[in-house]
Protein backbone atom coordinates (compact mmCIF):
# COMPACT_ATOMS: atom_id res chain seq x y z
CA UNK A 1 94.56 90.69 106.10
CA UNK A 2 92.33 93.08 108.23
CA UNK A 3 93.61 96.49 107.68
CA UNK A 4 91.57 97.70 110.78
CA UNK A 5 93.36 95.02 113.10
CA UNK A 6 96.37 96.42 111.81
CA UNK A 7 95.17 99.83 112.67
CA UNK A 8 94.03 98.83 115.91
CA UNK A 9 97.81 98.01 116.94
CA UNK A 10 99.06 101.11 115.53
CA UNK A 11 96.45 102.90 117.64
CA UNK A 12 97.92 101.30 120.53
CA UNK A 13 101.70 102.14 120.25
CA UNK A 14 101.08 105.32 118.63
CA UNK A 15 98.00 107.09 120.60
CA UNK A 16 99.32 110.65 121.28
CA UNK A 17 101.98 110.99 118.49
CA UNK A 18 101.89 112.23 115.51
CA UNK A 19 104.49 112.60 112.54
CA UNK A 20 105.16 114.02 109.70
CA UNK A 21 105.35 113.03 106.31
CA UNK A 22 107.09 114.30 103.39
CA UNK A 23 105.86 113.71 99.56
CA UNK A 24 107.24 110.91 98.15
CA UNK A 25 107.19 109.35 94.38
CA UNK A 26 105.53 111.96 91.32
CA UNK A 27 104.83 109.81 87.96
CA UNK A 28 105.72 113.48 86.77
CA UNK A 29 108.86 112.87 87.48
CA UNK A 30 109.64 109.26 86.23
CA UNK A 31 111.70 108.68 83.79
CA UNK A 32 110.32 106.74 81.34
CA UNK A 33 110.43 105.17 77.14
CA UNK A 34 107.77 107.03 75.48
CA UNK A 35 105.34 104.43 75.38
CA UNK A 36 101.74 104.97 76.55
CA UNK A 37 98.62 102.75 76.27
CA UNK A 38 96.04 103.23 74.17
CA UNK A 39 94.10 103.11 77.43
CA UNK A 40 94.93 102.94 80.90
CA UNK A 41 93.72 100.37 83.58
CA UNK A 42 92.49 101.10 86.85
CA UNK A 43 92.13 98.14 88.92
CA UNK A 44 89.70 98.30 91.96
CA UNK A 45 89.50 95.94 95.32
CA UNK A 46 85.76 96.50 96.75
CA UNK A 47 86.84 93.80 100.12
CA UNK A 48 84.31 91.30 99.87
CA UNK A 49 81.82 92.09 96.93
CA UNK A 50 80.24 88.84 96.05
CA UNK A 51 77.58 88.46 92.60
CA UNK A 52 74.84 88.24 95.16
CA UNK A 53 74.96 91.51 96.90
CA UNK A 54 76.03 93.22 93.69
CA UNK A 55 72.56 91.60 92.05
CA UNK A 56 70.28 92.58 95.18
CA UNK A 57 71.89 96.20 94.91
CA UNK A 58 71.27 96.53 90.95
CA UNK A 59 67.49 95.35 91.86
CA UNK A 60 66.80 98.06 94.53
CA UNK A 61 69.28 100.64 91.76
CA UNK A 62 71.54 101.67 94.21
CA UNK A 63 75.01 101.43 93.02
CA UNK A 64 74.48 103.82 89.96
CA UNK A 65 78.43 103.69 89.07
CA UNK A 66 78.98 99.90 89.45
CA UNK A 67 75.32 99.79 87.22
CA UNK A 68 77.35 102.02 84.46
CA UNK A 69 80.38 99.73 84.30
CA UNK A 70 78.31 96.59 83.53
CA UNK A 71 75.94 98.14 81.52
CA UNK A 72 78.69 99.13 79.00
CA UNK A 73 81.24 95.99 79.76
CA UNK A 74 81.31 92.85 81.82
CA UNK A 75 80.15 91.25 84.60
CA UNK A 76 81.05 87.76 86.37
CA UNK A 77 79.79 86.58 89.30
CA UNK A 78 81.66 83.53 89.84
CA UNK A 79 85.26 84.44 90.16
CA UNK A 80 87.56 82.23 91.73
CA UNK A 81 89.88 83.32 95.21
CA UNK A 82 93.14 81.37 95.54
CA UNK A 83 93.18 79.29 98.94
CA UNK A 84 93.03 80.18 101.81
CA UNK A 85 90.44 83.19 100.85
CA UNK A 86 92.29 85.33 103.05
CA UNK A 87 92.87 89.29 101.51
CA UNK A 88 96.87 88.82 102.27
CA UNK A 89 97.02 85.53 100.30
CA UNK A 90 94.49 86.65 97.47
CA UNK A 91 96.09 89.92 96.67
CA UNK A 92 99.94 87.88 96.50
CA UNK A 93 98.21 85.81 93.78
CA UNK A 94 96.57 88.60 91.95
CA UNK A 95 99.43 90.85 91.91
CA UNK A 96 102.47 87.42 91.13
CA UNK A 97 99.74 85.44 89.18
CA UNK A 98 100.99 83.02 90.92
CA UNK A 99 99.17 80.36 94.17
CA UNK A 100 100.50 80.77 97.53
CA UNK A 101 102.94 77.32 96.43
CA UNK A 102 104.71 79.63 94.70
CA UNK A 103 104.33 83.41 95.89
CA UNK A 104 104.93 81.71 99.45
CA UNK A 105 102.20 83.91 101.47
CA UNK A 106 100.31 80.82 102.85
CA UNK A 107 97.57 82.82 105.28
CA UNK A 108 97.34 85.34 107.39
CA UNK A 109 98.79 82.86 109.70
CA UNK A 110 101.54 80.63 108.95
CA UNK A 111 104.23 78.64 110.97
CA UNK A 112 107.72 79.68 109.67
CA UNK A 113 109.90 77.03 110.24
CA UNK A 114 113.18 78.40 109.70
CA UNK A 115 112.67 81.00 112.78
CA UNK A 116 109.95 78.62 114.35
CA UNK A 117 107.55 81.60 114.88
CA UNK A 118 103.79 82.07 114.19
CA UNK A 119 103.94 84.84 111.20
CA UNK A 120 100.49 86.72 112.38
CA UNK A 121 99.54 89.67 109.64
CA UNK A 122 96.72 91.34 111.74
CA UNK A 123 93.96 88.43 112.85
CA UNK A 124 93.51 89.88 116.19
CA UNK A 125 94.92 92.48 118.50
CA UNK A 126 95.46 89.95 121.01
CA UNK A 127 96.96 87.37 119.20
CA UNK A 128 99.30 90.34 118.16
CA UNK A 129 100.04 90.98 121.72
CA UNK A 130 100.47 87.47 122.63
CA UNK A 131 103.05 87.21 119.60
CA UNK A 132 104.67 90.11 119.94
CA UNK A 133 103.75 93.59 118.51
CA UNK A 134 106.91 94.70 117.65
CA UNK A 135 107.01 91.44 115.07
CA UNK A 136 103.71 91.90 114.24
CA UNK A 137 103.79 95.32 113.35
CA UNK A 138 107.53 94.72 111.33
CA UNK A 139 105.76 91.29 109.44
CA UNK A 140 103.01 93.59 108.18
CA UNK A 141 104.67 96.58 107.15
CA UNK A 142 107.70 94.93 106.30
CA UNK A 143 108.35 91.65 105.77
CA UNK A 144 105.07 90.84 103.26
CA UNK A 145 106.32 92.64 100.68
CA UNK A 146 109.82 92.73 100.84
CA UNK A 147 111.04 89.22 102.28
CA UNK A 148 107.88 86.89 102.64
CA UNK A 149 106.31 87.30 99.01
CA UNK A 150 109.01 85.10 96.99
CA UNK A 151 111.42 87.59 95.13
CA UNK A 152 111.56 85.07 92.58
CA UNK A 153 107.68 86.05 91.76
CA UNK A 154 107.51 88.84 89.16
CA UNK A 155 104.78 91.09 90.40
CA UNK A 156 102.89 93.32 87.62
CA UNK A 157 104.00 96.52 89.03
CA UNK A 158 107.39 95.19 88.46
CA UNK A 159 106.56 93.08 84.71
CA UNK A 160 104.84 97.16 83.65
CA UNK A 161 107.95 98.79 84.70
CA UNK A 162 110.20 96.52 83.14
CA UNK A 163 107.84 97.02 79.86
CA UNK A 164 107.96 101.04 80.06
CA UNK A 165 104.66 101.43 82.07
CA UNK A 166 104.13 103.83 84.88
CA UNK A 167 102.48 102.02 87.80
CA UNK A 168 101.07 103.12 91.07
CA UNK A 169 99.02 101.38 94.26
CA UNK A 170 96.66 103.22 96.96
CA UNK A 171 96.62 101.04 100.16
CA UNK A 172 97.12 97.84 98.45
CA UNK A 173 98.25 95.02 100.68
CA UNK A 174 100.93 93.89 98.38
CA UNK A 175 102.28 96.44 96.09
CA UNK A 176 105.91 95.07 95.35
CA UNK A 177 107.67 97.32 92.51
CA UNK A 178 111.47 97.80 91.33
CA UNK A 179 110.53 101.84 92.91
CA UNK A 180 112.41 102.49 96.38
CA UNK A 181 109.91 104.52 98.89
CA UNK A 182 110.78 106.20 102.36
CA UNK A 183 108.32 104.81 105.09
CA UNK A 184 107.61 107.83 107.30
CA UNK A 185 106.68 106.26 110.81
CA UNK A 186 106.25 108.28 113.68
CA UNK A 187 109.43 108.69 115.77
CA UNK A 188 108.09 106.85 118.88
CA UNK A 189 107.14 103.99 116.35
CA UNK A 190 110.80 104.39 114.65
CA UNK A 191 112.34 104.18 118.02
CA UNK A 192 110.91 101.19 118.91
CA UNK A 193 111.05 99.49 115.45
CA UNK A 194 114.58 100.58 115.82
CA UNK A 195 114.78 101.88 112.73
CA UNK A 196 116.49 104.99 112.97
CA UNK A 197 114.46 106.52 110.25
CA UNK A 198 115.87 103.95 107.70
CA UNK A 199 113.08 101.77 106.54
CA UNK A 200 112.65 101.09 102.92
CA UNK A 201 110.01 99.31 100.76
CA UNK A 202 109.62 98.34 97.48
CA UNK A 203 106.95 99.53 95.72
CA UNK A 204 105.45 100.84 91.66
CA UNK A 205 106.25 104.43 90.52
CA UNK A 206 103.51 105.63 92.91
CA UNK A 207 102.92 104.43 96.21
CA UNK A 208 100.21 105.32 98.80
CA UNK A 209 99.91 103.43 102.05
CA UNK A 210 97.80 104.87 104.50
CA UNK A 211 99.96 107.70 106.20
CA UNK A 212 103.00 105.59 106.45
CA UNK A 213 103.96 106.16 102.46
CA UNK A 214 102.59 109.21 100.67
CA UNK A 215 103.09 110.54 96.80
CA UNK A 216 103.48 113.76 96.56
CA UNK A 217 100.20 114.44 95.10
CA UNK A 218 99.07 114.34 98.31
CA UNK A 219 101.42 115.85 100.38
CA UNK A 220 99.76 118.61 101.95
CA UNK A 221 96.58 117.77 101.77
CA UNK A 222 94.10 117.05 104.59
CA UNK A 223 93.11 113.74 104.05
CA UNK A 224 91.51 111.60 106.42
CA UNK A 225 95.16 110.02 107.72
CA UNK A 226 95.12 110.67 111.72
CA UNK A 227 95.30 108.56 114.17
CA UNK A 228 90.96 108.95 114.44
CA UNK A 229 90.51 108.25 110.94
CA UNK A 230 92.57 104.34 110.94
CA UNK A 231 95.87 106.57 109.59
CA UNK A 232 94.53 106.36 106.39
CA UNK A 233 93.82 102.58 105.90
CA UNK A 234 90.18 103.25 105.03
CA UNK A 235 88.06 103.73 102.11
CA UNK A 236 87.87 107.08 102.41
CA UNK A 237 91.44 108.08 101.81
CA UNK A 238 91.72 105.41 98.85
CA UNK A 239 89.35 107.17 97.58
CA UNK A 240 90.59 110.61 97.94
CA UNK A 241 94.11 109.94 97.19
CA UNK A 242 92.70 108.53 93.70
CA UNK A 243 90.53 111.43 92.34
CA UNK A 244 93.71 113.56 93.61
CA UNK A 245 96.09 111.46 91.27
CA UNK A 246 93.84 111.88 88.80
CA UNK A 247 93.16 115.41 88.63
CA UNK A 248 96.58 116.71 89.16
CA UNK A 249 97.89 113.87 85.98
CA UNK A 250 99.49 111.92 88.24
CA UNK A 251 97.48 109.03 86.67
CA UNK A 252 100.05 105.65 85.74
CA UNK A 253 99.34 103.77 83.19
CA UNK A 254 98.66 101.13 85.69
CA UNK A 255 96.46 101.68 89.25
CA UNK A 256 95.95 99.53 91.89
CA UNK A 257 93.33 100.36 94.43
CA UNK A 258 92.08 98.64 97.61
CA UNK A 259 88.65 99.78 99.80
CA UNK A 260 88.94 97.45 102.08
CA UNK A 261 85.82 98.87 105.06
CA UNK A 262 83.06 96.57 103.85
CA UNK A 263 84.98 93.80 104.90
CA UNK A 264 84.93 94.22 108.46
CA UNK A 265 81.04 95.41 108.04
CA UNK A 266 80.34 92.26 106.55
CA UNK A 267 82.10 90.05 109.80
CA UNK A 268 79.79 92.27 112.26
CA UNK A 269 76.85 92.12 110.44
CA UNK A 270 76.37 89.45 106.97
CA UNK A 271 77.95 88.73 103.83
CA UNK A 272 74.78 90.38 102.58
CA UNK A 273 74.83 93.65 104.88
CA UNK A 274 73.95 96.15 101.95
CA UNK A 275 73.84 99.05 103.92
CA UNK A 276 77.89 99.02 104.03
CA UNK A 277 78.55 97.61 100.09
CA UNK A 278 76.80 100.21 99.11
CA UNK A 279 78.64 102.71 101.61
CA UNK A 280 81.51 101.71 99.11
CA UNK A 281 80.10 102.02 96.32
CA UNK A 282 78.87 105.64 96.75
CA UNK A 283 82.84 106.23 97.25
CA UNK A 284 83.40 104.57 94.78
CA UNK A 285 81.72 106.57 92.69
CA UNK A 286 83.97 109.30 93.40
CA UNK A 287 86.96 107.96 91.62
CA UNK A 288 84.30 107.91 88.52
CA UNK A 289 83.27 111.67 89.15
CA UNK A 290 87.37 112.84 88.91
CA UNK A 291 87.06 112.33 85.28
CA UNK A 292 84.70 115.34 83.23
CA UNK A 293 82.26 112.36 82.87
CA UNK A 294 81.48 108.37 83.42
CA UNK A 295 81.80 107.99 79.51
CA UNK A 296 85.03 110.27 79.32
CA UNK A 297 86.42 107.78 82.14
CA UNK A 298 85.52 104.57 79.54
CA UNK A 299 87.51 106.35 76.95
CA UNK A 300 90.47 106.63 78.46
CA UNK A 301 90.76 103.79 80.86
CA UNK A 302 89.34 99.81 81.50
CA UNK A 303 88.38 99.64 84.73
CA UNK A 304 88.34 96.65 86.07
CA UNK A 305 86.55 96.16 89.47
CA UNK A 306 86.87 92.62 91.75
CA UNK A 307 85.74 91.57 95.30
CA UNK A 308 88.78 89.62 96.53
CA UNK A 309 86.54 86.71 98.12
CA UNK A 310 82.67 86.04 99.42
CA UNK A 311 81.92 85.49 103.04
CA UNK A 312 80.29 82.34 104.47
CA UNK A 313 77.16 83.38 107.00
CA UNK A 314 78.11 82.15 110.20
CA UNK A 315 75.92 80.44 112.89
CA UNK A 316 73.71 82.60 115.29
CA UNK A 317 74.94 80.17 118.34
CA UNK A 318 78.82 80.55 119.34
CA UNK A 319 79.00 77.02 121.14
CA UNK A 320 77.74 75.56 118.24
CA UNK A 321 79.71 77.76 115.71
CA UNK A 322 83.09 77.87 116.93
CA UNK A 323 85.57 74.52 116.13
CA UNK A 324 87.79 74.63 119.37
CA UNK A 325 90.93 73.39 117.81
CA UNK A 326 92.77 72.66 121.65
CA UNK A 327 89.57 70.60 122.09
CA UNK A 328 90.00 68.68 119.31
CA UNK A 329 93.62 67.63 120.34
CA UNK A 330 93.42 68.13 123.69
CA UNK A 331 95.88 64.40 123.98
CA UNK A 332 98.51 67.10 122.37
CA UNK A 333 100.63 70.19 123.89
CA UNK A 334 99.97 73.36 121.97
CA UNK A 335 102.22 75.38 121.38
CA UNK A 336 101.23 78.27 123.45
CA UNK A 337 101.28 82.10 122.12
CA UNK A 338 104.22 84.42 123.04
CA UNK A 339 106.45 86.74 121.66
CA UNK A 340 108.36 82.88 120.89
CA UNK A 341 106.00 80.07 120.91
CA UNK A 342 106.61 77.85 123.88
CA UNK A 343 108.12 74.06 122.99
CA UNK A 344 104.97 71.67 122.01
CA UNK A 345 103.84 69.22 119.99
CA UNK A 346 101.89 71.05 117.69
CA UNK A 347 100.78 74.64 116.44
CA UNK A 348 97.81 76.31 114.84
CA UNK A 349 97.99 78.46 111.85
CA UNK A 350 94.07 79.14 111.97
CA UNK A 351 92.64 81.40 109.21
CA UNK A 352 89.47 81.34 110.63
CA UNK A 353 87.39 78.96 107.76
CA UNK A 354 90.33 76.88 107.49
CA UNK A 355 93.62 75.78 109.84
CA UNK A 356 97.19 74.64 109.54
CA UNK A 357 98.13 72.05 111.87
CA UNK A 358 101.83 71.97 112.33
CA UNK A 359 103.25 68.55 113.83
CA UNK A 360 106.31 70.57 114.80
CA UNK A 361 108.09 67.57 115.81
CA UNK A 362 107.21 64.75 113.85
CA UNK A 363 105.95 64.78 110.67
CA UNK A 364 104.96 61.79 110.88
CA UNK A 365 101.82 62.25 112.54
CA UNK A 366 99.84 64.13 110.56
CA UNK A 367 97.77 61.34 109.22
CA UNK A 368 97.15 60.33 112.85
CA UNK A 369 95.85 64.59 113.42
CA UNK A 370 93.95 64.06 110.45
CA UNK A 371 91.94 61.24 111.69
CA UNK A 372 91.64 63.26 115.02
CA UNK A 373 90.20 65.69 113.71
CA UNK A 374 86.88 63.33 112.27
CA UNK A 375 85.34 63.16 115.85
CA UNK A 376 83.84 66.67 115.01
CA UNK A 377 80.99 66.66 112.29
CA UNK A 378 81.84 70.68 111.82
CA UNK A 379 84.42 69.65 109.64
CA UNK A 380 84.15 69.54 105.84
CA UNK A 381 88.02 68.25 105.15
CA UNK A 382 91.07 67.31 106.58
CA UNK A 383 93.82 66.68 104.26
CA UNK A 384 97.88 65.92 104.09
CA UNK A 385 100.50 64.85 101.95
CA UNK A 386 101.82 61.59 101.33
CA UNK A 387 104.42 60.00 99.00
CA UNK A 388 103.25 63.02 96.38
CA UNK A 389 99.66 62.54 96.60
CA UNK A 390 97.20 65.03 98.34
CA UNK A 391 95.10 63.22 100.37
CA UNK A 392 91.74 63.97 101.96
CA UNK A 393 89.17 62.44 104.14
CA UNK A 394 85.79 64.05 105.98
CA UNK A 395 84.07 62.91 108.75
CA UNK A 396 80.95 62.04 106.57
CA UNK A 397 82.68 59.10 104.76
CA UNK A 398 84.78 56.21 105.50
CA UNK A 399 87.32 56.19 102.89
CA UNK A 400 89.18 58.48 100.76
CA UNK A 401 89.88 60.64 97.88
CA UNK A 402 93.68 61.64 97.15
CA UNK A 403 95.39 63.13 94.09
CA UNK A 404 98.17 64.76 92.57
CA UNK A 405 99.04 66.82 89.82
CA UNK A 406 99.05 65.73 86.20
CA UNK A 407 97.28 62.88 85.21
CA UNK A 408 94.05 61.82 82.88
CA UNK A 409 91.52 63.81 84.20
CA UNK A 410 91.11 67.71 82.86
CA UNK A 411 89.27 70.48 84.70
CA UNK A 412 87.74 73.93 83.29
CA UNK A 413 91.21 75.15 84.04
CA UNK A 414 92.98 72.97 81.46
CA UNK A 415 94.91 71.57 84.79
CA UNK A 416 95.08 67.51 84.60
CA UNK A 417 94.79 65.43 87.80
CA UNK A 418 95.79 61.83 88.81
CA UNK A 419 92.45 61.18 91.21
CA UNK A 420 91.74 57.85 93.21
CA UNK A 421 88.94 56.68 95.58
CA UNK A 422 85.85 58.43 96.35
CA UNK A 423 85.69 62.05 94.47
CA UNK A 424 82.50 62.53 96.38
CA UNK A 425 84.63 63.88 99.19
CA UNK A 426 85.30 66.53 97.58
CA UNK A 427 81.92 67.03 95.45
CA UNK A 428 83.50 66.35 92.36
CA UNK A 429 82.10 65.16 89.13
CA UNK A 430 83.55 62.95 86.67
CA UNK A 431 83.00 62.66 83.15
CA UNK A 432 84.45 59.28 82.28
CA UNK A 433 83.10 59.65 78.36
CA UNK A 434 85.33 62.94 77.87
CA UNK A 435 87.66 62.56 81.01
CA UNK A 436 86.79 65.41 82.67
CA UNK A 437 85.96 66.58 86.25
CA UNK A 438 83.33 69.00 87.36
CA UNK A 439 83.60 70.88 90.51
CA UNK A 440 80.34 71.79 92.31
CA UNK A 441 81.11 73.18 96.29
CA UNK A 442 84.59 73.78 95.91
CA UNK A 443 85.53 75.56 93.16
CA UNK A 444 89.05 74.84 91.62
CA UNK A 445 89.44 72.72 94.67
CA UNK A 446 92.23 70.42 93.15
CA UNK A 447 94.48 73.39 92.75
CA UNK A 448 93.49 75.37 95.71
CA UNK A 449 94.25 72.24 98.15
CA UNK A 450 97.55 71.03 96.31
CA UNK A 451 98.88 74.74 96.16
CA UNK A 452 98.04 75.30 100.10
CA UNK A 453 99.82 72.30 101.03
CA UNK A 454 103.14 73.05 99.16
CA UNK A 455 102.95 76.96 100.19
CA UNK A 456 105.16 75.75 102.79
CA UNK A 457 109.14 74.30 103.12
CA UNK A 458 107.48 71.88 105.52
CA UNK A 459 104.34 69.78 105.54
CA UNK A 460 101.24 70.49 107.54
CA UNK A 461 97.39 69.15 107.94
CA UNK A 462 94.77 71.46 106.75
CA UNK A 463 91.43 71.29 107.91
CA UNK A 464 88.61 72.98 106.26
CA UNK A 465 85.20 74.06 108.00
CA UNK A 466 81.69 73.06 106.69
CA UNK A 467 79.52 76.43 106.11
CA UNK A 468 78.42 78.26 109.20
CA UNK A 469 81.48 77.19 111.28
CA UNK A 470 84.22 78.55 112.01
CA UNK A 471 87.90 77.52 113.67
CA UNK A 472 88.77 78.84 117.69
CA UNK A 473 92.35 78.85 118.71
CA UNK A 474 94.07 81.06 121.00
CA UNK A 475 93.80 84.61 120.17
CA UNK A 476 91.11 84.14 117.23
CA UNK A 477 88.28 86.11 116.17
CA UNK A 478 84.44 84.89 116.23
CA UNK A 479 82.30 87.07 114.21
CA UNK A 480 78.66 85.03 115.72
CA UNK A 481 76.18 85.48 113.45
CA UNK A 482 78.40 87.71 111.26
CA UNK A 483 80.60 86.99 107.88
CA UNK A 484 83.67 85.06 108.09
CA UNK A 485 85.81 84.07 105.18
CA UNK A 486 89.76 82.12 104.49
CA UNK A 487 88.18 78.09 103.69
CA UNK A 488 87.46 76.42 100.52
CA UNK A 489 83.81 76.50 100.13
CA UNK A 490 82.16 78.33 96.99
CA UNK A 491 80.38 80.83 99.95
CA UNK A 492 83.54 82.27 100.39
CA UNK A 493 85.38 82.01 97.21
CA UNK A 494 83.64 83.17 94.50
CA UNK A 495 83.36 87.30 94.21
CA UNK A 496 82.40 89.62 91.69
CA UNK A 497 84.24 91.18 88.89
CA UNK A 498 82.96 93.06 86.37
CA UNK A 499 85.24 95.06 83.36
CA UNK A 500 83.95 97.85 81.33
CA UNK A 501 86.08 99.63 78.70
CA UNK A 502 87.67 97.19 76.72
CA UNK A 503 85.57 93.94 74.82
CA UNK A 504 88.63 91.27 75.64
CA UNK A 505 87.45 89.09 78.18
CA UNK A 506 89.17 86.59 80.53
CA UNK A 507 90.07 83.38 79.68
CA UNK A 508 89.84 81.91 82.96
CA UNK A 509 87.88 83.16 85.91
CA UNK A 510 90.47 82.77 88.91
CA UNK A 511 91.80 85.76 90.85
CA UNK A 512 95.29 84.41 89.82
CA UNK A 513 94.57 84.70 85.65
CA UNK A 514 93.97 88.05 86.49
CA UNK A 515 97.34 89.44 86.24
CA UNK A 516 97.81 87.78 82.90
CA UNK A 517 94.62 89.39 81.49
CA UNK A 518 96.06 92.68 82.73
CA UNK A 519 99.81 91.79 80.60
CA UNK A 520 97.51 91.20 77.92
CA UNK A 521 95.26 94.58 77.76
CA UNK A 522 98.95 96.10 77.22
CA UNK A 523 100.58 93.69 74.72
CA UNK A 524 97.41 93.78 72.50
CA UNK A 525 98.01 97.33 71.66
């Protein structure tokens, strides 16, 4: 998700009003077992922050804090995202430990079938518009966290609570606790939300959300919140909201935080744009200076510090970058944008480096889109399901690969796969002496693709772009010569992460082990 596409609707409804806020949660005033860690965790989102960049940065010795944390802990640089690498979908898995087949946040844009509506998180302004603000505005604020993300998924906000921890978010995407918080919109919003002053989320002990939920902490503070300043969905009040939590001991046990600016620096300008990573960083630094020193902050917390995916570099030449998906099926009626898509024979769910392709009245043809979809040499993959097997073909072979889950063949996951026909599809390696597959472009592709395609209650075609391409559908963004992120590719889904204050390390190196690590820094004690 975008937070500043998000902001830019809120700046549209709510230019001219203002409202106020009062204080919500204080981990003060929790009730809780007396049980505190040895250490506590702080857990830090830089959007975007790939091994690369962090490597060119160290070189030029410009991101002193990040420098500090990997000189006395960890550091990976080839971190898996769940697919699609889209922030909405990333964050479910980090925060359920769980892939989008079972948290049930496919992209940023889905088809949901049982209202037969686009579900659009914030990919555009005008795809917004086109869909419907109100909707828009509700599925973001709303819906993700409280009806979308499967309530069956145990977030670890709500696995810490149920254990005796104190937990807390600032401007997390998904934040889902057992804690009820007051959303304070501005009336005019309220009004025309309906809501009557009665909306409710779920979140951990302590929630912060841009100005829309507030801890107490920070209840009278001027923070940069207004309307000028993205109502607080910036790095900048992350950042200050933190080092207030943790000089006034409003610390949990467990903190979530999300800077998510770089990411839209990195779409205008290059996955590589240093200038703006280390813009974060220097904030970043901040939350390190609210302790009486960097070493102090080692001995009483792990911080733990990801990017949430890469960024592929995109084409310099929009004709030649951009995928037009209409063009590609032009023999079919789209289903055209509107607060209720029209009737038609299909629908994209495009998340930019990847699409869904929703035969929304037969089924049946998706192996016929699929095929379609080889006339453009753009393409990396198109795959569907059949008969329980995932199956894939790209317009650079004739034949293809499929597979399914459990089977012979073992991956650095410990996942086994049933695979037939040609694995070179899908760049993967087999090791017939030990049975074991290698991936090489597509990093924990098996699981990313069969996850993806069960995400949903209904099937679809996904298509996948080769790097420097990108998908155009109604409404869609085109960053030329920019970033651009949400397909399979190891460009866009391998990040950083680096851990300093504790010696356990990570058994797997996937965004969705994460949470498990985490349980595990509490049960060890």
């Amino acid at each position: 998700m975008r937070f500043w596409l998000l902001v830019g609707m809120l700046f549209l409804i709510l230019a001219g009003c203002n409202g106020e806020n009062e204080g919500g949660a204080s981990i003060q005033q929790v009730e809780k077992e007396d049980k505190d860690p040895n250490k506590k965790v702080v857990f830090v989102i830089i959007d975007s922050m790939m091994g690369s960049l962090v490597d060119n940065s160290l070189e030029k010795g410009t991101i002193p804090a990040l420098e500090f944390l990997i000189d006395n802990g960890q550091y990976y640089k080839d971190l898996v995202a769940p697919f699609p690498s889209m922030s909405v979908v990333i964050e479910s898995s980090m925060v359920t430990g769980e892939m989008p087949n079972n948290h049930k946040v496919p992209g940023l844009v889905w088809y949901k079938d049982d209202e037969q509506r686009l579900v659009d998180y914030g990919s555009t302004i005008q795809k917004a518009a086109q869909l419907g603000m109100k909707q828009a505005l509700f599925d973001s604020l709303y819906h993700l966290n409280n009806t979308h993300l499967n309530e069956e998924s145990t977030t670890i906000f709500e696995a810490l609570q149920e254990k005796g921890y104190t937990t807390g978010s600032v401007n997390t995407l998904i934040y889902r606790g057992n804690t009820n918080h007051d959303m304070h919109l501005p009336p005019v919003l309220d009004n025309w939300l309906g809501m009557n002053g009665s909306l409710q989320t779920k979140g951990p002990d302590l929630l912060a959300f841009g100005s829309v939920v507030k801890p107490k902490v920070v209840e009278n503070k001027n923070f940069p919140d207004s309307l000028f300043s993205q109502f607080g969905l910036n790095d900048d009040y992350s950042v200050e909201v933190t080092k207030e939590i943790i000089k006034n001991g409003e610390q949990p046990d467990f903190l979530m935080v999300f800077l998510p600016d770089f990411d839209k620096e990195a779409h205008e300008n290059s996955p590589h744009y240093r200038k703006g990573f280390e813009r974060a960083e220097h904030l970043f630094q901040d939350i390190l200076n609210a302790y009486p020193s960097w070493e102090q902050a080692l001995e009483d917390n792990i911080f733990i510090v990801v990017g949430d995916h890469g960024q592929d570099k995109l084409l310099d030449d929009e004709v030649e970058m951009a995928i037009d998906l209409e063009s590609i099926y032009h023999d079919y009626e789209p289903a055209r944008l509107q607060d209720q898509l029209t009737p038609g024979e299909i629908a994209f769910g495009n998340n930019h480096r990847m699409s869904y392709v929703y035969a929304l009245e037969n089924e049946q043809l998706l192996p016929k889109l699929a095929e379609t979809a080889m006339v453009d040499k753009r393409i990396a993959h198109a795959s569907w399901m059949q008969d329980g097997w995932v199956n894939v073909i790209s317009p650079d072979y004739d034949d293809v690969v499929r597979f399914r889950k459990f089977g012979p063949w073992k991956d650095r996951y410990d996942q086994t796969w049933d695979i037939e026909g040609n694995e070179n599809i899908l760049t993967i390696k087999k090791d017939s002496k030990e049975n074991e597959v290698a991936y090489v472009d597509y990093p924990d592709v098996l699981n990313q693709l069969f996850s993806a395609h069960h995400a949903h209650d209904t099937s679809t075609l996904i298509l996948t772009a080769k790097p420097g391409y990108v998908f155009k559908s109604q409404g869609s963004p085109l960053h030329v010569d920019g970033g651009e992120h949400g397909g399979i590719h190891k460009n866009e889904t391998l990040a950083a992460l680096i851990i300093s204050g504790t010696d356990k390390e990570p058994e797997y190196l996937r965004m969705v082990d994460l949470k498990e690590y985490i349980l595990q820094l509490y049960d060890g004690e």
